[in-house]
C-alpha atoms as a PDB file:
ATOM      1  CA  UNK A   1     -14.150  18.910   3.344  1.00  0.00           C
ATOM      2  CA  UNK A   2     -12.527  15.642   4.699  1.00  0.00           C
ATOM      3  CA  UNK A   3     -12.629  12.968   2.356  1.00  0.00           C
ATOM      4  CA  UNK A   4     -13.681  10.037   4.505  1.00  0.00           C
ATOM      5  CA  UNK A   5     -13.033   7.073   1.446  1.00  0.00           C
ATOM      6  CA  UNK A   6      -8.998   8.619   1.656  1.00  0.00           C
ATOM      7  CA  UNK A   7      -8.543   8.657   5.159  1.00  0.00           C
ATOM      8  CA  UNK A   8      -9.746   5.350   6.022  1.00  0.00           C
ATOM      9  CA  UNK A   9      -7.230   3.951   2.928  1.00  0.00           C
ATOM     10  CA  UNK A  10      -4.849   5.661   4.207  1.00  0.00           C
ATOM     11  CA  UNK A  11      -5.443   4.393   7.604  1.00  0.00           C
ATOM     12  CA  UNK A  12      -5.172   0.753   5.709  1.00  0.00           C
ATOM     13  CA  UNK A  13      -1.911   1.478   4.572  1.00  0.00           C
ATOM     14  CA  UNK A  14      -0.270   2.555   7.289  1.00  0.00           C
ATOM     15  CA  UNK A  15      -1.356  -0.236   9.436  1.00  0.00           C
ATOM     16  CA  UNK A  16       0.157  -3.011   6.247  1.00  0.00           C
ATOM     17  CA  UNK A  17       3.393  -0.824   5.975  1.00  0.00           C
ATOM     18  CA  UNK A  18       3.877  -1.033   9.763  1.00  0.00           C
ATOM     19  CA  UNK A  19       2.913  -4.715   9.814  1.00  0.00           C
ATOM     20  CA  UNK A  20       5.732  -5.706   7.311  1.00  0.00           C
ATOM     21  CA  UNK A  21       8.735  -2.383   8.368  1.00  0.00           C
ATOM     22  CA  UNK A  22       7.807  -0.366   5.321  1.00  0.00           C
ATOM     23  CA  UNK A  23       9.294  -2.976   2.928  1.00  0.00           C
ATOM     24  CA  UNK A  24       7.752  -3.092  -0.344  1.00  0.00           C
ATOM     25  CA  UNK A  25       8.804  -6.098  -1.117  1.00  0.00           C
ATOM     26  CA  UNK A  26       7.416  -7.809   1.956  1.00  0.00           C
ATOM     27  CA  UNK A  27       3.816  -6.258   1.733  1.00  0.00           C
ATOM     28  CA  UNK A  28       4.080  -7.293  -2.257  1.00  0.00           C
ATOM     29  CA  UNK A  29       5.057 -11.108  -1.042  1.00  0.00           C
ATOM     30  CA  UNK A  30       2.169 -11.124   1.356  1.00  0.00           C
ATOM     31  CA  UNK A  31      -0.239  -9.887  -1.428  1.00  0.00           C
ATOM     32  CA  UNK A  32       0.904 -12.668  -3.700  1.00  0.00           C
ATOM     33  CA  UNK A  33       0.716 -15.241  -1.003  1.00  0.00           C
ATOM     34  CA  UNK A  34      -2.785 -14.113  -0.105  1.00  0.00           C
ATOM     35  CA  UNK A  35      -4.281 -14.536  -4.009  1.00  0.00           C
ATOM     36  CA  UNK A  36      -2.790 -18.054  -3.850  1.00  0.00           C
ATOM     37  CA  UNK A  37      -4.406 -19.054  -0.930  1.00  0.00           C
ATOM     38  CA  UNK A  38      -7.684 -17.783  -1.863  1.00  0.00           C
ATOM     39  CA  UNK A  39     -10.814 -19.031  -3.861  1.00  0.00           C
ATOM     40  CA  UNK A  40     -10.560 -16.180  -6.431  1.00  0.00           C
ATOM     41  CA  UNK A  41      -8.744 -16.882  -9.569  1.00  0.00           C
ATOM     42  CA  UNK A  42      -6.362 -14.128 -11.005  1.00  0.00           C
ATOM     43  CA  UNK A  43      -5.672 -14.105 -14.865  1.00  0.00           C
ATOM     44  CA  UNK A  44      -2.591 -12.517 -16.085  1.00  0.00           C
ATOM     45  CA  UNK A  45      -1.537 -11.071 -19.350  1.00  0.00           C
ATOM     46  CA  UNK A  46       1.013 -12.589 -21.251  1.00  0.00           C
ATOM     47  CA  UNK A  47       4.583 -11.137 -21.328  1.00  0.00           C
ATOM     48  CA  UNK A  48       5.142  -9.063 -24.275  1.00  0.00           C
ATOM     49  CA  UNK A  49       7.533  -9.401 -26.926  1.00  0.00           C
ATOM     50  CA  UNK A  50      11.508  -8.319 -25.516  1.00  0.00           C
ATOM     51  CA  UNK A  51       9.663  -7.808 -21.731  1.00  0.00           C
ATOM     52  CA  UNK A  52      11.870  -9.289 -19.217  1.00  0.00           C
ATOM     53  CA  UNK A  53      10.882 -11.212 -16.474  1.00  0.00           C
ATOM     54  CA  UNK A  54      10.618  -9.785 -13.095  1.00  0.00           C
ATOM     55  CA  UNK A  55      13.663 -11.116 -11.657  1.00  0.00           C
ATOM     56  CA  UNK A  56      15.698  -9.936 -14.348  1.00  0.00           C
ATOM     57  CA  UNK A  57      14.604  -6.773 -13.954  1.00  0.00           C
ATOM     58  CA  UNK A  58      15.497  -6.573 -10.249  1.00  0.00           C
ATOM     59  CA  UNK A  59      18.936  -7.885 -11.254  1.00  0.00           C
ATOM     60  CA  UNK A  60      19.757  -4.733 -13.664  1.00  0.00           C
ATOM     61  CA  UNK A  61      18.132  -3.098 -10.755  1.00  0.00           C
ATOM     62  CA  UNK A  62      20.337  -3.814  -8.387  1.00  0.00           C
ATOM     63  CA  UNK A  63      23.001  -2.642 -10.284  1.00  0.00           C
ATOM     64  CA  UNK A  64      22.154   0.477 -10.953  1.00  0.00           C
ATOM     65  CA  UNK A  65      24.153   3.645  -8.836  1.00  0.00           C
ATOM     66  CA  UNK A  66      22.608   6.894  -7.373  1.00  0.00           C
ATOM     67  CA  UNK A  67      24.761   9.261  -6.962  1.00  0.00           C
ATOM     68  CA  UNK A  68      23.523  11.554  -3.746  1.00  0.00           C
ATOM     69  CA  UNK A  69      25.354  15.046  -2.575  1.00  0.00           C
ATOM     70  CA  UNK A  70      28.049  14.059  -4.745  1.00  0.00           C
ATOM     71  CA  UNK A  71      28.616  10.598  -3.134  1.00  0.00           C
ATOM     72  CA  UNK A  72      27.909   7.574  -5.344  1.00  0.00           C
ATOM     73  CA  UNK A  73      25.786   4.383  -3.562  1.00  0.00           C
ATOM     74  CA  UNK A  74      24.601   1.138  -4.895  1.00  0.00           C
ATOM     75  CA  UNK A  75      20.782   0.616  -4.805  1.00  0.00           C
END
């Protein structure tokens, strides 16, 4: 049995992953854009105690290293 709900989600996502090349980032920056342009108000949780912010986090991120088939890369 096909599982109509899925499919048509699925469909969704393609379509937004397409839109902005398959770059998380880029769909996540639309998102955010959207809620601020709209009527709806969003409430957030405060940070908890020792949680860095986001851009910190994508700092350490950044330099983390993968190593792949023996090679090492920088994400």
């Amino acid at each position: 049995m096909k599982d109509t709900v899925a499919e048509q989600v699925r469909a969704v996502r393609r379509k937004l992953s397409a839109r902005f090349d398959f770059d998380v980032r880029r769909i996540c920056d639309d998102v955010m854009q959207r809620q601020r342009a709209g009527a709806k108000e969003y409430v957030t949780q405060p940070k908890a105690e020792g949680e860095q912010s986001r851009s910190a986090t994508d700092a350490s991120a950044s330099e983390q290293r993968l190593a792949v088939d023996g090679a090492t890369h920088r994400r």
